[in-house]
Protein backbone atom coordinates (compact mmCIF):
# COMPACT_ATOMS: atom_id res chain seq x y z
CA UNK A 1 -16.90 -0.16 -5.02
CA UNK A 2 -15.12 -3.56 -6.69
CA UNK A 3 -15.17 -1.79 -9.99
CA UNK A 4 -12.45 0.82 -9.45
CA UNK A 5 -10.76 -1.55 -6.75
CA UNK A 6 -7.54 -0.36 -7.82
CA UNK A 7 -7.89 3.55 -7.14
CA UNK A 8 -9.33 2.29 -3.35
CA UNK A 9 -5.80 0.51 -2.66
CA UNK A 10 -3.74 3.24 -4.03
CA UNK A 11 -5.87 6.07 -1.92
CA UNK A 12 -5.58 3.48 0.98
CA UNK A 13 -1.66 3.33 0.73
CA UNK A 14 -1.15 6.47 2.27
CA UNK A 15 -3.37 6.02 5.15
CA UNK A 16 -1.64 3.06 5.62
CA UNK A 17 1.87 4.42 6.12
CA UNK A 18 0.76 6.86 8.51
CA UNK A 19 -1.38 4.99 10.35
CA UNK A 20 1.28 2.45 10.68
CA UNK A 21 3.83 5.81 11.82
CA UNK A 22 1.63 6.64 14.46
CA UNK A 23 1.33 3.08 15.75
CA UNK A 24 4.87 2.56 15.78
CA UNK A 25 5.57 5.61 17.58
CA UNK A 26 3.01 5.07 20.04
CA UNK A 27 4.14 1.46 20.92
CA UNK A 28 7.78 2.79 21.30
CA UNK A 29 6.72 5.25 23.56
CA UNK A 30 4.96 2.81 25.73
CA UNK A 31 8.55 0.50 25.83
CA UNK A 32 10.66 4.12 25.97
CA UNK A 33 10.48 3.84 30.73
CA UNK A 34 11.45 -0.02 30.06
CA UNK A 35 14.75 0.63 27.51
CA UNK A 36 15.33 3.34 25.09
CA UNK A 37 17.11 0.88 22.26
CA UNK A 38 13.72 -1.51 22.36
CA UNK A 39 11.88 1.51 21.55
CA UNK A 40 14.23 3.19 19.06
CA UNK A 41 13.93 -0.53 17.38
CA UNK A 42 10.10 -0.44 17.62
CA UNK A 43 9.83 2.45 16.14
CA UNK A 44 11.99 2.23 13.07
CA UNK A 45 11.22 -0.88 12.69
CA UNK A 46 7.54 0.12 12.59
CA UNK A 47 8.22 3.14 10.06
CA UNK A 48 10.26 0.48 7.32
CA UNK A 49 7.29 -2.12 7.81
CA UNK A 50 4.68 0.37 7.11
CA UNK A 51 6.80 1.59 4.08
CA UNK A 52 7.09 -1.04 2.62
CA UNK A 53 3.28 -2.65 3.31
CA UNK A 54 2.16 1.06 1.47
CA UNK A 55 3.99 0.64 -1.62
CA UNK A 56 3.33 -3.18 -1.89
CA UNK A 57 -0.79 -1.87 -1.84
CA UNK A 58 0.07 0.97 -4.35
CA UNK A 59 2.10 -0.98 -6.18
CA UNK A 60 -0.80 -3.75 -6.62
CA UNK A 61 -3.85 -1.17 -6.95
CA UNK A 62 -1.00 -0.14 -10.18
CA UNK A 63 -1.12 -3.46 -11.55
CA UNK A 64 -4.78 -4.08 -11.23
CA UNK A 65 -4.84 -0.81 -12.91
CA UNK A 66 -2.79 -1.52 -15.77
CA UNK A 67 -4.19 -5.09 -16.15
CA UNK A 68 -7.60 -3.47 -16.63
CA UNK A 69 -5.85 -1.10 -19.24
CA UNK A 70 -4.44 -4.03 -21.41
CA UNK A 71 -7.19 -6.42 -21.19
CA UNK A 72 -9.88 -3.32 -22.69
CA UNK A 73 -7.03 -2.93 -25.53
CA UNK A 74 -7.16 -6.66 -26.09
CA UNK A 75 -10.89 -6.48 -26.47
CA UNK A 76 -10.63 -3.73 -28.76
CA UNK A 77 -8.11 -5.10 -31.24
CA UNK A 78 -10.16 -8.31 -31.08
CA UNK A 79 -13.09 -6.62 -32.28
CA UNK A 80 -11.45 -4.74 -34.99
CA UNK A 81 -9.39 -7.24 -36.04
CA UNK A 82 -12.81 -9.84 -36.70
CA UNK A 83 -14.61 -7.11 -38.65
């Protein structure tokens, strides 16, 4: 599971922003009998946050992923370069 951490964040992203969709929606429903511009708020407030919180865990599952990439290439040009 820790070994290919970064292809668990970026299938997690996804599931993030719609699980954070369906929260906000739901929440804004529950303020919608109280006032209709609280819940309008809620709920696009709720769709930008969960946006952004999907590509900041995709975007970090990328650079894990291209860390791992660079530090292999190090290692190989080490090794060839010693021989």
């Amino acid at each position: 599971m820790f070994k290919n951490s970064e292809k668990y964040l970026k299938s997690a992203s996804p599931f993030l922003f719609v699980a954070g969709i369906i929260e906000s929606i739901f929440f804004g429903y529950n303020f919608f009998e109280y006032d209709y511009s609280v819940s309008i708020g809620i709920i696009a407030i709720g769709v930008l946050l969960s946006w952004v919180s999907s590509l900041v865990l995709y975007g970090f599952g990328e650079l894990i992923e291209y860390t791992k990439k660079i530090q292999k290439e190090l290692a190989e040009l080490k090794q060839g370069g010693s021989s």
